[in-house]
N, C-alpha and C. Protein backbone atom coordinates (compact mmCIF):
# COMPACT_ATOMS: atom_id res chain seq x y z
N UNK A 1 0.83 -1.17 0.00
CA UNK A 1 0.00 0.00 0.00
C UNK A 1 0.88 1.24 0.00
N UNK A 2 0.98 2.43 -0.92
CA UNK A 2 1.46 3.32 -0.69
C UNK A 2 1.04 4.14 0.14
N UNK A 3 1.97 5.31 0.82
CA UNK A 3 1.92 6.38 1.63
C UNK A 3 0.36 6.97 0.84
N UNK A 4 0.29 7.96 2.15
CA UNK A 4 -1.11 8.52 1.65
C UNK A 4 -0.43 9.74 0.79
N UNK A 5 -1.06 10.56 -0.19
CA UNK A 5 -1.28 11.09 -1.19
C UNK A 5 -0.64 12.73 -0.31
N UNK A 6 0.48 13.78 -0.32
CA UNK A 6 0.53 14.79 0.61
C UNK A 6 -0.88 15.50 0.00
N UNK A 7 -1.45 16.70 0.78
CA UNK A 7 -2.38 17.29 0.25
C UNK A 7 -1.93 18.60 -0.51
N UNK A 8 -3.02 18.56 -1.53
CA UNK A 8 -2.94 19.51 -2.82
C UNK A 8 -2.39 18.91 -3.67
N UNK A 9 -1.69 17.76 -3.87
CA UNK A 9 -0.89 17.38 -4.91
C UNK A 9 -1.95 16.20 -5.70
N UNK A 10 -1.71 15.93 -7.09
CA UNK A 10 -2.52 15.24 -7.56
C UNK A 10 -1.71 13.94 -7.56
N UNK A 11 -2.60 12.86 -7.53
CA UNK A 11 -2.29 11.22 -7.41
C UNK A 11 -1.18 10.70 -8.06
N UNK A 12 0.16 10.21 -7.72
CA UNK A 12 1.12 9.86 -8.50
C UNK A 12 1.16 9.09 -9.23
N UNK A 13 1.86 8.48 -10.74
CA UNK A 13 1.62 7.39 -11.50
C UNK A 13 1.79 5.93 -10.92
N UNK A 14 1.31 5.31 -11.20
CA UNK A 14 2.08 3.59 -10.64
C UNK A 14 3.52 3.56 -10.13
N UNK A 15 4.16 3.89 -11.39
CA UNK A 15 5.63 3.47 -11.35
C UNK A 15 5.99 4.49 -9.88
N UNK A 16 5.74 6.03 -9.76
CA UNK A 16 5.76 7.18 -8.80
C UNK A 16 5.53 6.34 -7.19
N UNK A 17 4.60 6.29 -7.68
CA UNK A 17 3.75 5.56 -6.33
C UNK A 17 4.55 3.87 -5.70
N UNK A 18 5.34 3.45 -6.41
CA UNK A 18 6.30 2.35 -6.17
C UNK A 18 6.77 2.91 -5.30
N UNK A 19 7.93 3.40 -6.42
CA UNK A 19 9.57 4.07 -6.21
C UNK A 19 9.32 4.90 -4.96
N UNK A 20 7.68 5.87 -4.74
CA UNK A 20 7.60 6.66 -3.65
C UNK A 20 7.58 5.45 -2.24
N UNK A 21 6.95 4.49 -2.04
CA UNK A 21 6.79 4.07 -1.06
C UNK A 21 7.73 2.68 -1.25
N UNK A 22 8.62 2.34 -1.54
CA UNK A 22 10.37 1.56 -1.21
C UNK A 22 10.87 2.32 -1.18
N UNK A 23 10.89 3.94 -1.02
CA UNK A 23 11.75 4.45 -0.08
C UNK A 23 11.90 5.53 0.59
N UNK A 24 10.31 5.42 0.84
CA UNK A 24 9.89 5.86 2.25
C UNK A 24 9.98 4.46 3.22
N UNK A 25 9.54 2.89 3.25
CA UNK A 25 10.40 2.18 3.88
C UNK A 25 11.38 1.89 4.06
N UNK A 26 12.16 2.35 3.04
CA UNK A 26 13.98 2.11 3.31
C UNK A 26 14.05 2.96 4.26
N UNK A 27 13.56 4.37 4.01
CA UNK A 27 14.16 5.22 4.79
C UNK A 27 13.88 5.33 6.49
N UNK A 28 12.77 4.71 6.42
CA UNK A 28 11.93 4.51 8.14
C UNK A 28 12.86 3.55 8.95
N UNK A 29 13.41 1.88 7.80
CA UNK A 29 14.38 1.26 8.16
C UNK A 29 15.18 1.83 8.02
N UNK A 30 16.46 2.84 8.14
CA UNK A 30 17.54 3.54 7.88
C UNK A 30 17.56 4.25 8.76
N UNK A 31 16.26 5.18 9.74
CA UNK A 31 16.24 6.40 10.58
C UNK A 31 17.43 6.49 11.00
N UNK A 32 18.44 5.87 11.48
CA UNK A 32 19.17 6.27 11.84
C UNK A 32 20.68 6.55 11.54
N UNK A 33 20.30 6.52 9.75
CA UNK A 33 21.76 7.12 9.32
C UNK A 33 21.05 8.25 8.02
N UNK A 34 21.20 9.27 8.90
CA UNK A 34 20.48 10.38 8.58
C UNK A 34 20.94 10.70 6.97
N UNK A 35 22.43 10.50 6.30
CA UNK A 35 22.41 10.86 4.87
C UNK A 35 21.97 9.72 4.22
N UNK A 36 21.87 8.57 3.93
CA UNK A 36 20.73 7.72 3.48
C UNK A 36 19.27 8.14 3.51
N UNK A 37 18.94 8.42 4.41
CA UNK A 37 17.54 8.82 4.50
C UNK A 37 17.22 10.44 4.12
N UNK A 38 17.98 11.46 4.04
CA UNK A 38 18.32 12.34 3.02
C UNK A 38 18.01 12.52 1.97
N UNK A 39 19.11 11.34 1.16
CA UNK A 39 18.79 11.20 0.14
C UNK A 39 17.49 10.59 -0.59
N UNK A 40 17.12 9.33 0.23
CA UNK A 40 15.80 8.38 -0.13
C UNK A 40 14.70 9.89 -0.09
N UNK A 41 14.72 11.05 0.58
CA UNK A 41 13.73 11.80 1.00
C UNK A 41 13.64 12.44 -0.29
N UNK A 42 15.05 12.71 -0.84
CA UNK A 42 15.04 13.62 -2.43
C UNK A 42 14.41 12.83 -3.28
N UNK A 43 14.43 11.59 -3.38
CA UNK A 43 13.76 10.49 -4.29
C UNK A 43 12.13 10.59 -4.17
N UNK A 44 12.00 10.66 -2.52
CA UNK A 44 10.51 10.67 -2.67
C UNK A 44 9.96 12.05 -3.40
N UNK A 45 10.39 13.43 -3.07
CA UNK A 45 9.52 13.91 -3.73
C UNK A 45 10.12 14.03 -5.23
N UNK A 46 11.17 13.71 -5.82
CA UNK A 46 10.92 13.49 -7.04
C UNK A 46 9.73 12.85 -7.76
N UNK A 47 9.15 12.08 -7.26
CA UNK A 47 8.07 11.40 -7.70
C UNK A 47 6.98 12.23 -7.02
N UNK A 48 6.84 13.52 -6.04
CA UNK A 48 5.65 14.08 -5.76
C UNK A 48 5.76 15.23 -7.10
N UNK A 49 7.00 15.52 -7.33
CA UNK A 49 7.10 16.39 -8.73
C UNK A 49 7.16 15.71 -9.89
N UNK A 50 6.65 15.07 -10.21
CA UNK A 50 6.35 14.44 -11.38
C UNK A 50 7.73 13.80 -12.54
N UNK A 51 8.76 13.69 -11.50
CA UNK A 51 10.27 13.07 -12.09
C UNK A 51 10.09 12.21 -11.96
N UNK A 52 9.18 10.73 -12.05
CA UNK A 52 9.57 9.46 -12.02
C UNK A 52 10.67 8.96 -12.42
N UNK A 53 11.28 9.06 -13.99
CA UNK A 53 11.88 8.71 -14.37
C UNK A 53 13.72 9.06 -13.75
N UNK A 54 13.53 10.08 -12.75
CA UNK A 54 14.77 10.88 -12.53
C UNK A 54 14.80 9.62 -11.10
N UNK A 55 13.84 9.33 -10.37
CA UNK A 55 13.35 9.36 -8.86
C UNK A 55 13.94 7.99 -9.38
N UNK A 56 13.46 7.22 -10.24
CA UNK A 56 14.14 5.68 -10.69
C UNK A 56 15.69 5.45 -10.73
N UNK A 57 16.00 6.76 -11.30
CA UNK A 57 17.73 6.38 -11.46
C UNK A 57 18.27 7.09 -10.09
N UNK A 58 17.53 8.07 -9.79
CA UNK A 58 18.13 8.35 -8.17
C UNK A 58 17.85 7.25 -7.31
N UNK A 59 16.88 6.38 -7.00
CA UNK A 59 16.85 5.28 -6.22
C UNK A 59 18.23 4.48 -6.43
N UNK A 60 18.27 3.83 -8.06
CA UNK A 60 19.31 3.00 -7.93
C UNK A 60 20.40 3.56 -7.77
N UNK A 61 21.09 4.82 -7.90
CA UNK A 61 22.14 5.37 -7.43
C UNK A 61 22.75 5.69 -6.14
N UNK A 62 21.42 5.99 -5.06
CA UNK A 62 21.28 5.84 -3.55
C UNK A 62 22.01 4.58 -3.44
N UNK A 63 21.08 3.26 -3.58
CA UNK A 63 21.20 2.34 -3.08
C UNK A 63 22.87 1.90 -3.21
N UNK A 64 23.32 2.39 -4.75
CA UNK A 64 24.59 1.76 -4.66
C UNK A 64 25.71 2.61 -3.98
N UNK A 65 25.51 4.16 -3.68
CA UNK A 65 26.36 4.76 -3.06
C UNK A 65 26.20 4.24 -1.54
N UNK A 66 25.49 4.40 -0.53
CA UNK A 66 25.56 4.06 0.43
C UNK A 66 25.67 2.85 0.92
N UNK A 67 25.07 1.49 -0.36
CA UNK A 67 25.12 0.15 -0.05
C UNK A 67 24.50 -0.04 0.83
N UNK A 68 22.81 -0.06 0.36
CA UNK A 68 21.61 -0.04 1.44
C UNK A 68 21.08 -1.34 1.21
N UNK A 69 20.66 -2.19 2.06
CA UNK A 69 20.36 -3.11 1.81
C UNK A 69 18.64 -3.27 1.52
N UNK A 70 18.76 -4.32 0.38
CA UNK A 70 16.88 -4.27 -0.40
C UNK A 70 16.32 -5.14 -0.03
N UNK A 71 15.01 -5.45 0.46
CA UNK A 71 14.87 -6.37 0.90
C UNK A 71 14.16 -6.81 -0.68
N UNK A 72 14.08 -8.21 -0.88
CA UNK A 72 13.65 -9.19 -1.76
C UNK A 72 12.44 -8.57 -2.54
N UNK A 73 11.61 -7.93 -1.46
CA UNK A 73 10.08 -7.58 -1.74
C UNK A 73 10.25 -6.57 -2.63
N UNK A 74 10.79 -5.92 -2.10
CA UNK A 74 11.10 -3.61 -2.37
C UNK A 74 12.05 -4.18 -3.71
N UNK A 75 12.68 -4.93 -4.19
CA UNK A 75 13.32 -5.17 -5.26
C UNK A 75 12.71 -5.72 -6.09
N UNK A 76 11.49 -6.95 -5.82
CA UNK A 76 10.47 -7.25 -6.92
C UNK A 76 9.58 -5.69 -7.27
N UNK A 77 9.16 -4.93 -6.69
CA UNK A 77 8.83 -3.61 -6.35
C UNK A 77 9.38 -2.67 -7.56
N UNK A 78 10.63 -2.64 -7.40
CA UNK A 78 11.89 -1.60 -7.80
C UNK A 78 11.71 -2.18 -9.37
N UNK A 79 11.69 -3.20 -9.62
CA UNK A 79 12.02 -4.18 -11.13
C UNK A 79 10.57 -3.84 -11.61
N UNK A 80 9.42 -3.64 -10.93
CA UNK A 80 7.87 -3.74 -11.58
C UNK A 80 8.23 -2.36 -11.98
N UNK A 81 8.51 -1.07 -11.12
CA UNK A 81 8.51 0.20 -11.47
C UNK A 81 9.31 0.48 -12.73
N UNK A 82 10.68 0.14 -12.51
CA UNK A 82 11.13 -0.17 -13.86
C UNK A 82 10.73 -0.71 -15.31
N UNK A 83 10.50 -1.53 -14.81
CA UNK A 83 9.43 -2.46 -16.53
C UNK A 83 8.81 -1.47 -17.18
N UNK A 84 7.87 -1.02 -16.47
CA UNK A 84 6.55 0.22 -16.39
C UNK A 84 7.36 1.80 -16.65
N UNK A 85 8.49 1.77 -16.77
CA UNK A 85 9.13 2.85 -17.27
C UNK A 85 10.30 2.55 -18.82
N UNK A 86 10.00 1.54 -18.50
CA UNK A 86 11.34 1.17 -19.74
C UNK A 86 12.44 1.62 -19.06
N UNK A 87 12.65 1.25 -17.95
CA UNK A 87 14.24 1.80 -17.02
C UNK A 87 15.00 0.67 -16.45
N UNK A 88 14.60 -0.52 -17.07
CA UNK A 88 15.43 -1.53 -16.22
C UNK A 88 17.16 -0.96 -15.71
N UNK A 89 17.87 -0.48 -17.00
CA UNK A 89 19.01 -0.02 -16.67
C UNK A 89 19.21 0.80 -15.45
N UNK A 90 18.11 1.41 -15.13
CA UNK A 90 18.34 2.13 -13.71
C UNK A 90 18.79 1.05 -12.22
N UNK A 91 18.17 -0.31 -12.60
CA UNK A 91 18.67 -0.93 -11.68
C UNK A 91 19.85 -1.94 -11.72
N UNK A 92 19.67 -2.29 -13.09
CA UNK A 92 20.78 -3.01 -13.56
C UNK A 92 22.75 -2.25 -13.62
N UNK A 93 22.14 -1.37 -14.17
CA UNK A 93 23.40 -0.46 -14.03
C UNK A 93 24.05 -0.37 -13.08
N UNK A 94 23.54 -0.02 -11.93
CA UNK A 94 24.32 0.26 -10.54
C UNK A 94 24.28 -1.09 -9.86
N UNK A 95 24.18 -2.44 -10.43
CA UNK A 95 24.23 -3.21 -9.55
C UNK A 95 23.35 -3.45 -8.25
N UNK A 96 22.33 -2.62 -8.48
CA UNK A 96 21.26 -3.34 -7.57
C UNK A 96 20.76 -4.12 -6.50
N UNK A 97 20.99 -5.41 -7.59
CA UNK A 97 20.84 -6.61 -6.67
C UNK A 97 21.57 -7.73 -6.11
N UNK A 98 22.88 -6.78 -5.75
CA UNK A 98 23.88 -7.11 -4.87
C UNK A 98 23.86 -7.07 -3.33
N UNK A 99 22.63 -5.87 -3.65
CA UNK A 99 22.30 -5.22 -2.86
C UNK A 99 20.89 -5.64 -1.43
N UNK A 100 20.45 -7.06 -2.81
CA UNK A 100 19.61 -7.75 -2.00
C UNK A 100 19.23 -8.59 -1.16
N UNK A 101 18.51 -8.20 0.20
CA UNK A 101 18.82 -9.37 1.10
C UNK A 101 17.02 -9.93 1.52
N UNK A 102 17.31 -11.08 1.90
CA UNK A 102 15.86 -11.79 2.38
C UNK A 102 15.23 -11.27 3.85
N UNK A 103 13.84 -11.02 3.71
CA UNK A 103 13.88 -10.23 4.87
C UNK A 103 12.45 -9.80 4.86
């Protein structure tokens, strides 16, 4: 289920609405390494501003700079948003799912 909708803003696309809520849970799991969760925060509202496509390659670039760990789910997640953008390379590129753990 994604985060609720902030107010005034209109409903985000599918792919938006992914990418927005894997990492707003990364980042809730992360609270406590404040530039990870920083960054995951720039990702989310990329997708409240209508950058999906930017918010996709900033996710996978997060993940591989800090080496955040994905859980299994948020990465089947991450790969659907992708498909639905024609962005696989956003996750493939940075190595990704090196990044993935069971959980």
């Amino acid at each position: 289920m994604s985060p609720p909708q902030p107010p005034g803003k209109h409903p985000l696309d599918p792919a938006g609405a992914i990418i927005r809520s894997v990492a707003s849970r990364m980042a809730r799991r992360l609270a406590g390494r404040p530039l990870p969760v920083g960054a995951l925060s720039s990702v989310m509202e990329l997708t409240e501003n209508d950058e999906t496509e930017m918010a996709m390659d900033e996710i996978g670039r997060v993940i591989e700079y800090y080496r955040l760990p994905v859980l299994r789910a948020e990465y089947g997640e991450l790969l659907l948003a992708a498909e639905q953008l024609d962005s696989l390379d956003s996750l493939t590129d940075t190595g990704v799912e090196r990044f993935v753990v069971d959980g």
